[in-house]
N, C-alpha and C. Protein backbone atom coordinates (compact mmCIF):
# COMPACT_ATOMS: atom_id res chain seq x y z
N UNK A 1 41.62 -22.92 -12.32
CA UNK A 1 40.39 -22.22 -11.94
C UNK A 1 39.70 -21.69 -13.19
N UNK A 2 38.52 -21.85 -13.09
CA UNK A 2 37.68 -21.65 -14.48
C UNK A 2 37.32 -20.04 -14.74
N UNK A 3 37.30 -19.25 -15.87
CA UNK A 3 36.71 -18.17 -16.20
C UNK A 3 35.90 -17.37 -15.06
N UNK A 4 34.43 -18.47 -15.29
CA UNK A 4 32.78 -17.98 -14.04
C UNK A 4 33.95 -17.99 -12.84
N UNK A 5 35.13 -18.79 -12.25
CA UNK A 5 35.62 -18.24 -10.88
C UNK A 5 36.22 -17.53 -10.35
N UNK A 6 37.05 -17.04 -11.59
CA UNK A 6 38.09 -15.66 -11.51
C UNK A 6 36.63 -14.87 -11.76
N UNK A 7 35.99 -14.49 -12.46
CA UNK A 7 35.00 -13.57 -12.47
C UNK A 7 34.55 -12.86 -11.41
N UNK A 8 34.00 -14.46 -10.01
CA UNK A 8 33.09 -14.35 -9.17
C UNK A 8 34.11 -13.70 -8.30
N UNK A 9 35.86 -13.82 -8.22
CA UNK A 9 36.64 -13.05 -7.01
C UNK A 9 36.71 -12.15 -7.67
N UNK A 10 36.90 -11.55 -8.24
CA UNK A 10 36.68 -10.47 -9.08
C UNK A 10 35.93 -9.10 -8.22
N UNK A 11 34.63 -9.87 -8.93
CA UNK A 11 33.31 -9.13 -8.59
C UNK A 11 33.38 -9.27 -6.81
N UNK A 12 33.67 -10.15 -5.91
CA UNK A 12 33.53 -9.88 -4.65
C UNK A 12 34.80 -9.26 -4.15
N UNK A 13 35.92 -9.04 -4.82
CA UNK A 13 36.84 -7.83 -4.14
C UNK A 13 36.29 -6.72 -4.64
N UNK A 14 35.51 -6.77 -5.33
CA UNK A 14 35.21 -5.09 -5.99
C UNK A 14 34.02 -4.64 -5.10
N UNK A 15 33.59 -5.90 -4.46
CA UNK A 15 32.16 -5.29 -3.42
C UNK A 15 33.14 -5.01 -2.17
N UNK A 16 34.29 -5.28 -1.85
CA UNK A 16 34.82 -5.09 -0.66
C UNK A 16 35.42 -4.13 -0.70
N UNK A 17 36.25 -3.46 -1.99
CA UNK A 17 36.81 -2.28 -2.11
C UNK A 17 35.78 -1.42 -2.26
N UNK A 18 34.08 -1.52 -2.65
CA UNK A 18 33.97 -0.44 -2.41
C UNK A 18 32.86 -0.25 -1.12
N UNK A 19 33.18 -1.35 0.10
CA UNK A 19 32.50 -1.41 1.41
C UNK A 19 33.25 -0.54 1.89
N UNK A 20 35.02 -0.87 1.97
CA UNK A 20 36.16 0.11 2.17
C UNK A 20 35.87 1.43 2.27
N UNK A 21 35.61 1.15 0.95
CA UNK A 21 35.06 2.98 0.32
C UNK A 21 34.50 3.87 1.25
N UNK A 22 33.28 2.88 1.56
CA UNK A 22 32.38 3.52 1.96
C UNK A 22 32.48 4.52 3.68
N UNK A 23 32.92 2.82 4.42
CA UNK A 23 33.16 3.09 5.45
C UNK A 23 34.37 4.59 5.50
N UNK A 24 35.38 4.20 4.80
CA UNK A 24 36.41 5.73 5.22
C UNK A 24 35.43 6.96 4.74
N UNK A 25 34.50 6.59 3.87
CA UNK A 25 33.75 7.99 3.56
C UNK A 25 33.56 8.40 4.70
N UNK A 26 32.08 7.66 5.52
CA UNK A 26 31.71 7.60 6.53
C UNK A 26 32.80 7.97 8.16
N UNK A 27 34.13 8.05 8.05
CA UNK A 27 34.69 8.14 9.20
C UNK A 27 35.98 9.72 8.73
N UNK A 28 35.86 10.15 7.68
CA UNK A 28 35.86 11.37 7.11
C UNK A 28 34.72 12.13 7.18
N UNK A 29 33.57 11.93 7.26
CA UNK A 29 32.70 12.74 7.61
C UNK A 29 32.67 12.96 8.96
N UNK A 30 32.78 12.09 10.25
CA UNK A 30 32.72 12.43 11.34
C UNK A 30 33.36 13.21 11.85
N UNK A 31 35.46 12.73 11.12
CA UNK A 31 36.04 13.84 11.64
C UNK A 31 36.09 15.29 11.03
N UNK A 32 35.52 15.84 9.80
CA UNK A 32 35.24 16.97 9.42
C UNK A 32 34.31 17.80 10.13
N UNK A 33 33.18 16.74 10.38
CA UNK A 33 31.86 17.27 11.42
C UNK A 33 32.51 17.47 12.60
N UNK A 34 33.60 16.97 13.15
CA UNK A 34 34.29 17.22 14.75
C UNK A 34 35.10 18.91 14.54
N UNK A 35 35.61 18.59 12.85
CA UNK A 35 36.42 20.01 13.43
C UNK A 35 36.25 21.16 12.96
N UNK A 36 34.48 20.92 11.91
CA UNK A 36 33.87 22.05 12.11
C UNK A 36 33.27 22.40 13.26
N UNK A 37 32.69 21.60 14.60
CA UNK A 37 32.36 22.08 15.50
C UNK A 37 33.23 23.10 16.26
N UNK A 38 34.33 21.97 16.74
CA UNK A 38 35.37 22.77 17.43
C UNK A 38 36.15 24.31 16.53
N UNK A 39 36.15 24.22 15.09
CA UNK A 39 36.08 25.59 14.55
C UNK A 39 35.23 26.84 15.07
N UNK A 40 34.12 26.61 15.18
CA UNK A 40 32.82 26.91 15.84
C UNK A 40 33.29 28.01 16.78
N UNK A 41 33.38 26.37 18.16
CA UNK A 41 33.66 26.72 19.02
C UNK A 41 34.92 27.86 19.31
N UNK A 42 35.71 27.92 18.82
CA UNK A 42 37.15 28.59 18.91
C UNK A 42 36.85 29.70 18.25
N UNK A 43 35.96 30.38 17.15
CA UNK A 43 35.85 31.72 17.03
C UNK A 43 34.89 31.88 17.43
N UNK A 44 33.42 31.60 18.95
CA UNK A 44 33.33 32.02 19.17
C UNK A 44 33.86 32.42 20.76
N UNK A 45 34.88 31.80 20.89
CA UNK A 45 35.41 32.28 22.17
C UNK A 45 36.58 33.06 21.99
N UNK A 46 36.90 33.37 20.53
CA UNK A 46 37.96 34.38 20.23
C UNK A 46 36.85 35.84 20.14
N UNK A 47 35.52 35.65 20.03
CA UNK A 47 34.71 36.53 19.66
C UNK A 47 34.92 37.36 21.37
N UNK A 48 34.63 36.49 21.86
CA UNK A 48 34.23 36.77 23.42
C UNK A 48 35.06 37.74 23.77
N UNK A 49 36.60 36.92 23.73
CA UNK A 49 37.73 37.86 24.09
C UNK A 49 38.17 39.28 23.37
N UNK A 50 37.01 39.14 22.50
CA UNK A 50 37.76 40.66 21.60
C UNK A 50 38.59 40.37 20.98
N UNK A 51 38.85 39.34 20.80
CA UNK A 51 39.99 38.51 19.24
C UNK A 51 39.50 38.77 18.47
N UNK A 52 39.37 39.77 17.40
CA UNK A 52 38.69 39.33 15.91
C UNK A 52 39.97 38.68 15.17
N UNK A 53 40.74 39.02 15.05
CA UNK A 53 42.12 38.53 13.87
C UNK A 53 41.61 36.77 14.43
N UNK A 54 41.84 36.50 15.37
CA UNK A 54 41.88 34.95 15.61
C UNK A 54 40.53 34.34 15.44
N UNK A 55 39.38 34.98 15.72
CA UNK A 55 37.97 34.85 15.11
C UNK A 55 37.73 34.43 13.72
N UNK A 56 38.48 35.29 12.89
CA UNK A 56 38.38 35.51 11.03
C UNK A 56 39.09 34.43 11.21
N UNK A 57 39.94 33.64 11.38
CA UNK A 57 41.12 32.87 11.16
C UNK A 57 40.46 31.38 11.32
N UNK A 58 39.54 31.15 12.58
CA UNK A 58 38.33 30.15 12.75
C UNK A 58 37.64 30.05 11.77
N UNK A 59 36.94 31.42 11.34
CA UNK A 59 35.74 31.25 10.54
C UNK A 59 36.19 30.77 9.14
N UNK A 60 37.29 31.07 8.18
CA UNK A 60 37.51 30.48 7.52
C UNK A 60 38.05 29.30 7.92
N UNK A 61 38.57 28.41 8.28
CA UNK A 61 38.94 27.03 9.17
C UNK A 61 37.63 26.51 8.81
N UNK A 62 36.13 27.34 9.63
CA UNK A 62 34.79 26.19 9.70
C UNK A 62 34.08 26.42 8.42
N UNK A 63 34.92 27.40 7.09
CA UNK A 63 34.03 27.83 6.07
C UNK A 63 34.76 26.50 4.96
N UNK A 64 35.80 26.71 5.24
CA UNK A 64 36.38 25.53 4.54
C UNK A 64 36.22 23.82 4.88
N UNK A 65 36.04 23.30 6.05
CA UNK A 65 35.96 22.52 6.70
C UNK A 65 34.04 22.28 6.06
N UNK A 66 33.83 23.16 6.05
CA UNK A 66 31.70 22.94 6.02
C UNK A 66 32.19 21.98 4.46
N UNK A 67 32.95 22.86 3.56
CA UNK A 67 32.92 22.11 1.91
C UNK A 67 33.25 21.19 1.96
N UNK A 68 34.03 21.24 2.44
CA UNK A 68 34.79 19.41 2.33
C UNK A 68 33.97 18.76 2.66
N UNK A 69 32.92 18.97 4.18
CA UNK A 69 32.11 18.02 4.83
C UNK A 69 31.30 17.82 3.49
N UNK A 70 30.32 19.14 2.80
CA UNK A 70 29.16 19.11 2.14
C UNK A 70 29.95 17.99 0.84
N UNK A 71 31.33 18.23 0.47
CA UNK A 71 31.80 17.60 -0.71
C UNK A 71 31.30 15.77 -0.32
N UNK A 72 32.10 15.70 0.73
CA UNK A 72 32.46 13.95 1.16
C UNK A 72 30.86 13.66 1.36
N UNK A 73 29.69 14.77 1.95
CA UNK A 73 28.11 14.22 2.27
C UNK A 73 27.62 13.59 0.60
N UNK A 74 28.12 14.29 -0.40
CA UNK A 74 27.24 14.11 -1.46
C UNK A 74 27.57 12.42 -1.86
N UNK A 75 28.80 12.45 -1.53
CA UNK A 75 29.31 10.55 -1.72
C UNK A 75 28.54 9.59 -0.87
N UNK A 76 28.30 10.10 0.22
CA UNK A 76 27.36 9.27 0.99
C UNK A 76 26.07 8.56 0.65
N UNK A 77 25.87 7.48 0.82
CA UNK A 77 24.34 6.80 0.54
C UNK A 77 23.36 7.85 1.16
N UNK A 78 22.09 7.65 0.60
CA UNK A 78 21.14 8.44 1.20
C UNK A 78 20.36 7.85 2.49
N UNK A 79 19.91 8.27 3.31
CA UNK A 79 19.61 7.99 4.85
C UNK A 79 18.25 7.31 4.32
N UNK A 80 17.70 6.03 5.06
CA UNK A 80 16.97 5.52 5.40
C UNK A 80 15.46 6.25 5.62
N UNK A 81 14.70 5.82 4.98
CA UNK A 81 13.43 6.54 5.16
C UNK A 81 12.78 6.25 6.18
N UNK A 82 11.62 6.92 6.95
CA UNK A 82 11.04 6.78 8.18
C UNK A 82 10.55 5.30 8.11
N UNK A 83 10.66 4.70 9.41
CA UNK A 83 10.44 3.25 9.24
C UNK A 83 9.18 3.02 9.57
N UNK A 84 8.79 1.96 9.40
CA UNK A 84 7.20 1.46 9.29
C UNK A 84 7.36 0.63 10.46
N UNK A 85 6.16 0.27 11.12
CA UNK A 85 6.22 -0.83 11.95
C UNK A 85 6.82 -2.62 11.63
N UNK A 86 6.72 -2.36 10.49
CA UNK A 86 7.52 -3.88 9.88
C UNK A 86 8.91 -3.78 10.23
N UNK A 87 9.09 -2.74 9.54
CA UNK A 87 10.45 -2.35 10.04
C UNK A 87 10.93 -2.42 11.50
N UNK A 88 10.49 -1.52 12.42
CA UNK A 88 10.75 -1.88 13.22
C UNK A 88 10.66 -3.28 13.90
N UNK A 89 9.58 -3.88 13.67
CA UNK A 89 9.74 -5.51 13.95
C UNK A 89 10.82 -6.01 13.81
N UNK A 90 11.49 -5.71 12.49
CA UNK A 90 12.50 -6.63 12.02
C UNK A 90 13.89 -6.13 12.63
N UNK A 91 13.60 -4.62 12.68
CA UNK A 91 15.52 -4.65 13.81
C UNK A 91 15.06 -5.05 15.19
N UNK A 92 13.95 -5.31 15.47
CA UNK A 92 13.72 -6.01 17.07
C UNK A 92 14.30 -7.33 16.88
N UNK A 93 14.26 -7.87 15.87
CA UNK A 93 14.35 -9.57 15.89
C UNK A 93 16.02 -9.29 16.12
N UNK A 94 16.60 -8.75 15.70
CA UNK A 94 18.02 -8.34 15.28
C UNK A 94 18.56 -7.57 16.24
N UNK A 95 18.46 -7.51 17.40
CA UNK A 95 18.06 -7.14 18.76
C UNK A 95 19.97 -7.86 19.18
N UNK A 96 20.04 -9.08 19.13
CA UNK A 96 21.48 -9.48 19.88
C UNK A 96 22.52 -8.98 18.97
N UNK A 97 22.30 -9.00 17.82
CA UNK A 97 23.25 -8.43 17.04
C UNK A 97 23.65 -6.96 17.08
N UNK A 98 22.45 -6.40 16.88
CA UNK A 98 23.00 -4.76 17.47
C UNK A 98 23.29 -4.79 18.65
N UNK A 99 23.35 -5.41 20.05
CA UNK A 99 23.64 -5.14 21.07
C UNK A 99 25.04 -5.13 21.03
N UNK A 100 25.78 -6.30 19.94
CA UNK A 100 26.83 -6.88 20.25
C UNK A 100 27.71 -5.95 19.36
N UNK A 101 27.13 -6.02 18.13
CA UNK A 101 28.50 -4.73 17.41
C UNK A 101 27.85 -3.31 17.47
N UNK A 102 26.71 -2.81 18.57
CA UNK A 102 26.27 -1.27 18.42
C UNK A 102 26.29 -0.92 16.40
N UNK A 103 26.93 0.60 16.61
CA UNK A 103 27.18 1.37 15.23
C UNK A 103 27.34 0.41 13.95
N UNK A 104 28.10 -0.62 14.15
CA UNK A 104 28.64 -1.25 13.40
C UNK A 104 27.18 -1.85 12.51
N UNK A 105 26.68 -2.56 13.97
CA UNK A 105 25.89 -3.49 13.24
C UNK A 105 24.41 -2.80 12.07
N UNK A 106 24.45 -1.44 12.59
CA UNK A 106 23.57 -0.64 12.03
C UNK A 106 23.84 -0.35 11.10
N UNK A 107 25.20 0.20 10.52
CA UNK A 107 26.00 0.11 9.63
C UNK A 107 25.52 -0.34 8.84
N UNK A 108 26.11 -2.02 8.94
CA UNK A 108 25.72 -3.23 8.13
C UNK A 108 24.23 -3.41 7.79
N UNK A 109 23.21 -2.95 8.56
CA UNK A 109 21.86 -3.12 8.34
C UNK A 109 21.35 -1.73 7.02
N UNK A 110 22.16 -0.99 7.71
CA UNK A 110 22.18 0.24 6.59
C UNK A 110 22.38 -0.35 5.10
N UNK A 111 23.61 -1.20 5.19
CA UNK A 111 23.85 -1.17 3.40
C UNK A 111 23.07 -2.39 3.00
N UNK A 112 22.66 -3.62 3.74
CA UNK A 112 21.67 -4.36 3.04
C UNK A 112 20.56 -3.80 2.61
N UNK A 113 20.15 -2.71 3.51
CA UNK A 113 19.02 -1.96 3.16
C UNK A 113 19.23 -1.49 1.91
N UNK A 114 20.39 -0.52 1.31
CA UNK A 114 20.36 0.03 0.14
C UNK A 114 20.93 -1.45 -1.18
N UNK A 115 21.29 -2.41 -0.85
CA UNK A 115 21.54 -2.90 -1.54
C UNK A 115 20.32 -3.88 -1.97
N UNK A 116 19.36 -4.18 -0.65
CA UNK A 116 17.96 -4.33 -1.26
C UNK A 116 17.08 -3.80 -1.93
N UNK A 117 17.36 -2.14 -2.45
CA UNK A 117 16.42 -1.73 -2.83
C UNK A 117 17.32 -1.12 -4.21
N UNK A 118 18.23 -1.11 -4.24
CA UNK A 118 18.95 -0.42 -5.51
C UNK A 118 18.31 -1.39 -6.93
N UNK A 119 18.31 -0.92 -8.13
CA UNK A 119 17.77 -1.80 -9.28
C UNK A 119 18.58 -2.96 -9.83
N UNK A 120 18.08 -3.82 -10.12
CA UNK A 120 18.83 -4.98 -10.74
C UNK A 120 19.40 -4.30 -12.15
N UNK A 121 20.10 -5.49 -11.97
CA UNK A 121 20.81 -4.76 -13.61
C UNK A 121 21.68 -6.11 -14.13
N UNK A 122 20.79 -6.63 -15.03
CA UNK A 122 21.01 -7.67 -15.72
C UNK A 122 21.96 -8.16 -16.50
N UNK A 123 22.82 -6.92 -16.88
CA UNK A 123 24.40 -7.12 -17.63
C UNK A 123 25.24 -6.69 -16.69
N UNK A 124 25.28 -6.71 -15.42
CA UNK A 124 26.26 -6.48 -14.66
C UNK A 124 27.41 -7.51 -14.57
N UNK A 125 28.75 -7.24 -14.71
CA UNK A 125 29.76 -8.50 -14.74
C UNK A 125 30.49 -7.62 -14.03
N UNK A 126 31.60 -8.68 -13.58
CA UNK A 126 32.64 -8.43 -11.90
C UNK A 126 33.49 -6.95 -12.85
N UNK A 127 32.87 -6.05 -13.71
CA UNK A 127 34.03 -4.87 -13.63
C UNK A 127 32.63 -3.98 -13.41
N UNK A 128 31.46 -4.59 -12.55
CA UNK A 128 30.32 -3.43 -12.63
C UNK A 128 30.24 -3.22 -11.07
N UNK A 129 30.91 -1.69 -10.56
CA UNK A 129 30.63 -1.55 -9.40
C UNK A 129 29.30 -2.08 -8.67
N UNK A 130 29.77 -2.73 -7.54
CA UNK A 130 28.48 -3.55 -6.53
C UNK A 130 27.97 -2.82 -6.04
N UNK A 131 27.90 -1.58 -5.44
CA UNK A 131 27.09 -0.37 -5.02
C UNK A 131 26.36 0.60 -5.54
N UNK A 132 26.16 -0.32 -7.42
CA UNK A 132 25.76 0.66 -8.10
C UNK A 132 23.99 0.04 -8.46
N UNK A 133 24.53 -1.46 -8.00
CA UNK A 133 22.63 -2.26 -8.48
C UNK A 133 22.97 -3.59 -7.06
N UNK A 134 21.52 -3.47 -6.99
CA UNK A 134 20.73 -4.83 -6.16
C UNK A 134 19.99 -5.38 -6.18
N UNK A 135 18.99 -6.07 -5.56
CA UNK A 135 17.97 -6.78 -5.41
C UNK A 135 16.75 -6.40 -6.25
N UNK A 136 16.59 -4.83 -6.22
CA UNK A 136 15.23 -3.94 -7.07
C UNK A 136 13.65 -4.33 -6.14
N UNK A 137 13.91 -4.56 -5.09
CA UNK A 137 12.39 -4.63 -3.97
C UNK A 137 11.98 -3.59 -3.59
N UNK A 138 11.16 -3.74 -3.25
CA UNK A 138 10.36 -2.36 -2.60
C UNK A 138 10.21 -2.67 -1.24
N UNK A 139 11.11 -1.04 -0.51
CA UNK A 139 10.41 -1.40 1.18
C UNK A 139 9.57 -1.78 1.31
N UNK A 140 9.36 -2.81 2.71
CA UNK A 140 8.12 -3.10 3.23
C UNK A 140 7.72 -4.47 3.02
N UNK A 141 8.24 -4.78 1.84
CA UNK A 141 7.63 -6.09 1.00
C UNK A 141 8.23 -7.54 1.69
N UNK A 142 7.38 -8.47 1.65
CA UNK A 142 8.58 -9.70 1.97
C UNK A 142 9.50 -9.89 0.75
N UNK A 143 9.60 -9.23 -0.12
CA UNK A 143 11.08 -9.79 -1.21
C UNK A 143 11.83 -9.20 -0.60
N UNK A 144 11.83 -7.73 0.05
CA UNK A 144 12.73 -6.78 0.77
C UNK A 144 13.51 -6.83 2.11
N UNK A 145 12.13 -7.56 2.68
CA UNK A 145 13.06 -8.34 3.58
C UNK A 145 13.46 -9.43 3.58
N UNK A 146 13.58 -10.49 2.65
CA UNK A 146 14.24 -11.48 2.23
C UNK A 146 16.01 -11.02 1.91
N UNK A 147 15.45 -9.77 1.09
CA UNK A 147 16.89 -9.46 0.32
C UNK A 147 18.03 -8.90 1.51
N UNK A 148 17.15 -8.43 2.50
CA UNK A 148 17.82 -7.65 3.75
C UNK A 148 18.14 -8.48 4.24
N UNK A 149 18.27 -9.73 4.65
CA UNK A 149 18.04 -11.06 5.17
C UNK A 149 19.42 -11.44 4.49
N UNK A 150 19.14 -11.71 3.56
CA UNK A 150 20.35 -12.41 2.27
C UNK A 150 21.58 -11.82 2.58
N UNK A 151 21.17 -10.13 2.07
CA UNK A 151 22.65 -9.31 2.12
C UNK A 151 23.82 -9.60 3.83
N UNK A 152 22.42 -9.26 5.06
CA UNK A 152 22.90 -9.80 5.67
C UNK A 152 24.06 -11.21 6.10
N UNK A 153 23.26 -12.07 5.64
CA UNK A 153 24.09 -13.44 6.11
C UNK A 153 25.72 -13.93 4.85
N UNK A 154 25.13 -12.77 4.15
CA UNK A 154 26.30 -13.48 2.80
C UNK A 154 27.28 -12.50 2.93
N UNK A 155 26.69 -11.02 3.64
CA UNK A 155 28.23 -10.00 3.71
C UNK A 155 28.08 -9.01 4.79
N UNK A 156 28.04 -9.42 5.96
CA UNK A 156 28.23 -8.65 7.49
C UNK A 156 29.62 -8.97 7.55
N UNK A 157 30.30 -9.70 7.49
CA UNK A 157 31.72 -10.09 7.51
C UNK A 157 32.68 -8.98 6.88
N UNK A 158 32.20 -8.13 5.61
CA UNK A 158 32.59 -7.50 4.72
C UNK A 158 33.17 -5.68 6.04
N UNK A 159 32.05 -5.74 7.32
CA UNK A 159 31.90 -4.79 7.89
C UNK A 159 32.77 -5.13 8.88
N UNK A 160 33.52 -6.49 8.97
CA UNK A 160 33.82 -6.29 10.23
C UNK A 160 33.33 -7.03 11.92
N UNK A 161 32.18 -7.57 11.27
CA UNK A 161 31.09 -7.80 12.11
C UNK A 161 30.36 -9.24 11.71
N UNK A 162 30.19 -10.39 13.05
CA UNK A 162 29.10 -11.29 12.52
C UNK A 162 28.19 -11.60 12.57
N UNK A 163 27.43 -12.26 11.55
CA UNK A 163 25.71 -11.65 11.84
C UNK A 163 25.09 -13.36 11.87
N UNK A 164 24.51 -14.20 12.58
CA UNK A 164 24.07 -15.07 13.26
C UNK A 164 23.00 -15.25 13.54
N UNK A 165 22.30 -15.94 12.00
CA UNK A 165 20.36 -15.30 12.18
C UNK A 165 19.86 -16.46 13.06
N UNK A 166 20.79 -17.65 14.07
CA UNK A 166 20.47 -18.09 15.17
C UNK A 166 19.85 -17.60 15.55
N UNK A 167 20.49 -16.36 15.90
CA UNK A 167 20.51 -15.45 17.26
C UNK A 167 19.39 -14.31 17.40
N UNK A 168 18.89 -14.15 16.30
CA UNK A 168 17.38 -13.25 15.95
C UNK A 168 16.41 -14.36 16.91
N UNK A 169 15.70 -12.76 17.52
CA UNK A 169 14.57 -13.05 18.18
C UNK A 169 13.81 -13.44 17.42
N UNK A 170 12.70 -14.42 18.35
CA UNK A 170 11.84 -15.18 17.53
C UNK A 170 10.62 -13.83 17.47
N UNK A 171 9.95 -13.96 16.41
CA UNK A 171 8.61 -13.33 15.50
C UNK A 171 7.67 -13.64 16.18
N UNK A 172 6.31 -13.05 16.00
CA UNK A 172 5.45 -13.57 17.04
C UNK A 172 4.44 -15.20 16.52
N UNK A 173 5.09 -15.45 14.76
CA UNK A 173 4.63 -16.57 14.06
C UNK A 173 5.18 -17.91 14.99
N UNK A 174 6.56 -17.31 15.57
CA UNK A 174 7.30 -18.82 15.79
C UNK A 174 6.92 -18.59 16.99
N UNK A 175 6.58 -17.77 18.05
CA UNK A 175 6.29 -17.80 19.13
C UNK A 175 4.83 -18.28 19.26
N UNK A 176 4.16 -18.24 18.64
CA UNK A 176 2.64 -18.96 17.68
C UNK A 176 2.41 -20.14 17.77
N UNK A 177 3.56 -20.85 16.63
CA UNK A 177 3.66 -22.08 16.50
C UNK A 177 4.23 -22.69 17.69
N UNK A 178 4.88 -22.02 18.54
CA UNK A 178 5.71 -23.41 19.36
C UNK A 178 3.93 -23.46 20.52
N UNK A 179 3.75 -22.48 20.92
CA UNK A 179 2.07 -22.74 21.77
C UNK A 179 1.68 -23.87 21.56
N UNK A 180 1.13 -24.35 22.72
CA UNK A 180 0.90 -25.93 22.84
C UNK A 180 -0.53 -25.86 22.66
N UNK A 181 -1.41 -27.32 22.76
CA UNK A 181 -2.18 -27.26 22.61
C UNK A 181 -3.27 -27.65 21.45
N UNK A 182 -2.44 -28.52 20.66
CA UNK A 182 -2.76 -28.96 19.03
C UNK A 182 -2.98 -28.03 18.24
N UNK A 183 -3.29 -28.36 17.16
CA UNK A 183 -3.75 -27.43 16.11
C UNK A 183 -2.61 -27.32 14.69
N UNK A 184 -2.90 -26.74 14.13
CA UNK A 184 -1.93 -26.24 12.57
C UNK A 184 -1.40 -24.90 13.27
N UNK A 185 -0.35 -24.84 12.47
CA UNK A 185 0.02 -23.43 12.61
C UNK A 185 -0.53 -21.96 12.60
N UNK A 186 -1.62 -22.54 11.58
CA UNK A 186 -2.43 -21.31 10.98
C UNK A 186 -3.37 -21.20 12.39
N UNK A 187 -3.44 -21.82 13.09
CA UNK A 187 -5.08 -22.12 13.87
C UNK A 187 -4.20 -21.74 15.03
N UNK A 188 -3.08 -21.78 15.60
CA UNK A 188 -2.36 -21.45 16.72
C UNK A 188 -1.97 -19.90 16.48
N UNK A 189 -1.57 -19.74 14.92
CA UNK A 189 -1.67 -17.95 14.95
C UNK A 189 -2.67 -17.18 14.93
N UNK A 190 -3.62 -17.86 14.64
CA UNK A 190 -4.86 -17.41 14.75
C UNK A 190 -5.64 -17.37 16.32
N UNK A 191 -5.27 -18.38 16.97
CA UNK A 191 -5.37 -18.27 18.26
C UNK A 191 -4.53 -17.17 18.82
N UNK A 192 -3.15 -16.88 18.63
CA UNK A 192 -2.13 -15.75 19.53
C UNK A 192 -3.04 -14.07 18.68
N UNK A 193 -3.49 -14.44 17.66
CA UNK A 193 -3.77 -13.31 17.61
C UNK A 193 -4.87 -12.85 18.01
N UNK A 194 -6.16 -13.46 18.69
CA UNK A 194 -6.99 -13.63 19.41
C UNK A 194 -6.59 -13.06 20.53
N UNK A 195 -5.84 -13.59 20.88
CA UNK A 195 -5.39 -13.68 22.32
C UNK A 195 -4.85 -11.72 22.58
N UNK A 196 -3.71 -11.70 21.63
CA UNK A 196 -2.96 -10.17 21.73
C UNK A 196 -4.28 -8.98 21.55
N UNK A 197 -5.20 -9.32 20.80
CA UNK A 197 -6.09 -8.67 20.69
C UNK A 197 -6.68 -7.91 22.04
N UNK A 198 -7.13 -9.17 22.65
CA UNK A 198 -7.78 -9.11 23.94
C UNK A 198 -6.83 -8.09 25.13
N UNK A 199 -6.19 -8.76 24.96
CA UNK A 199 -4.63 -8.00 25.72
C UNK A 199 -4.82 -6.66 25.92
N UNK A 200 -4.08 -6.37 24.52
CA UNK A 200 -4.50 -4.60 23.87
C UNK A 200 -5.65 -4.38 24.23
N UNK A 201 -7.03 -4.79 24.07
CA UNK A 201 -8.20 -4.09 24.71
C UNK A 201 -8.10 -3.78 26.32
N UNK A 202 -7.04 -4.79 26.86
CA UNK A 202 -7.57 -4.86 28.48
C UNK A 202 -6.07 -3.45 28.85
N UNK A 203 -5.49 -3.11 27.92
CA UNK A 203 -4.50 -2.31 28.18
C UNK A 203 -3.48 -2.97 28.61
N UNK A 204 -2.93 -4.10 28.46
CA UNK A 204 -2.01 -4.85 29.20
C UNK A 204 -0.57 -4.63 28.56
N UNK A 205 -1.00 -4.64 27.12
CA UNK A 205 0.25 -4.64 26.15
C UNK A 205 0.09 -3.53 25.04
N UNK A 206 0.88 -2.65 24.58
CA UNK A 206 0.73 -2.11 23.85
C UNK A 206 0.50 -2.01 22.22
């Protein structure tokens, strides 16, 4: 096996150890968030009873429990910015897939997202953490969703989960083009969009 191929397993166990990563981050935060609630809960029903000793005993439990959470939050990727209507288009198309793995598959849509938009980085070799650079697109853009696209089909597997761009709903381009009736493509989308227009005026569709 040549140099470039030990390299390339290399570099793709190091994207899987740190998918690993990620996910136990992610399932350490939930259960910290579970037992600061129930901390919560338990001094204030020691409150109720006129427990203070067992009250104080909670409150540090949910004072300590908050750090750890706030510690393990700062490791976390940062949350997804408000989505645009493109956006939403595009987890509509992606519609059977989230049905089929729920959390999971959002998950997975989560980190193509950050791995589409993180910066390229041109001297990266298999000892350069994979969660540290990506694609370098800008939401919104078709490179961005290309790259969301990509990350998808080359590492949903990595989550657990398979992703089957079969199975994506059709766009309203391909629903366009298949319309009968001759024409080019351009002249049939140009016709559906005629058409949706009218629609929306008559209140039919939103």
């Amino acid at each position: 096996m040549s140099e470039q191929n030990y390299q390339q397993m290399i570099a793709q166990m190091r994207y899987e150890a740190a998918i690993r990563q990620q996910n136990q981050l992610v399932r350490e935060a939930e259960a910290l968030y579970q037992e600061v609630q129930e901390n919560e809960k338990a001094a204030t029903d020691a409150l109720a009873q006129g427990d203070t000793e067992t009250a104080n005993y909670y409150v540090e439990q949910l004072t300590e429990k908050e750090q750890e959470l706030a510690h393990v939050a700062e490791r976390l990727p940062p949350p997804q910015p408000q989505m645009s209507q493109h956006d939403i288009n595009f987890l509509q198309r992606k519609q059977n897939f989230r049905e089929r793995y729920g959390q999971a598959a959002d998950n997975t849509i989560a980190l193509a997202h950050r791995r589409a938009v993180l910066p390229r980085n041109p001297n990266a070799t298999s000892s350069t953490h994979p969660l540290t650079y990506g694609h370098g697109t800008q939401p919104g853009t078709p490179a961005y969703y290309r790259a969301v696209q990509q990350e998808l089909e080359a590492n949903s597997h990595l989550n657990g989960v398979r992703y089957d761009p079969s199975e994506d709903l059709p766009g309203w381009k391909e629903i366009a083009h298949g319309m009968g009736g001759g024409g080019t493509n351009a002249q049939k989308e140009q016709t559906y969009l005629q058409a949706y227009q009218q629609l929306k005026a008559q209140g039919r569709v939103r």
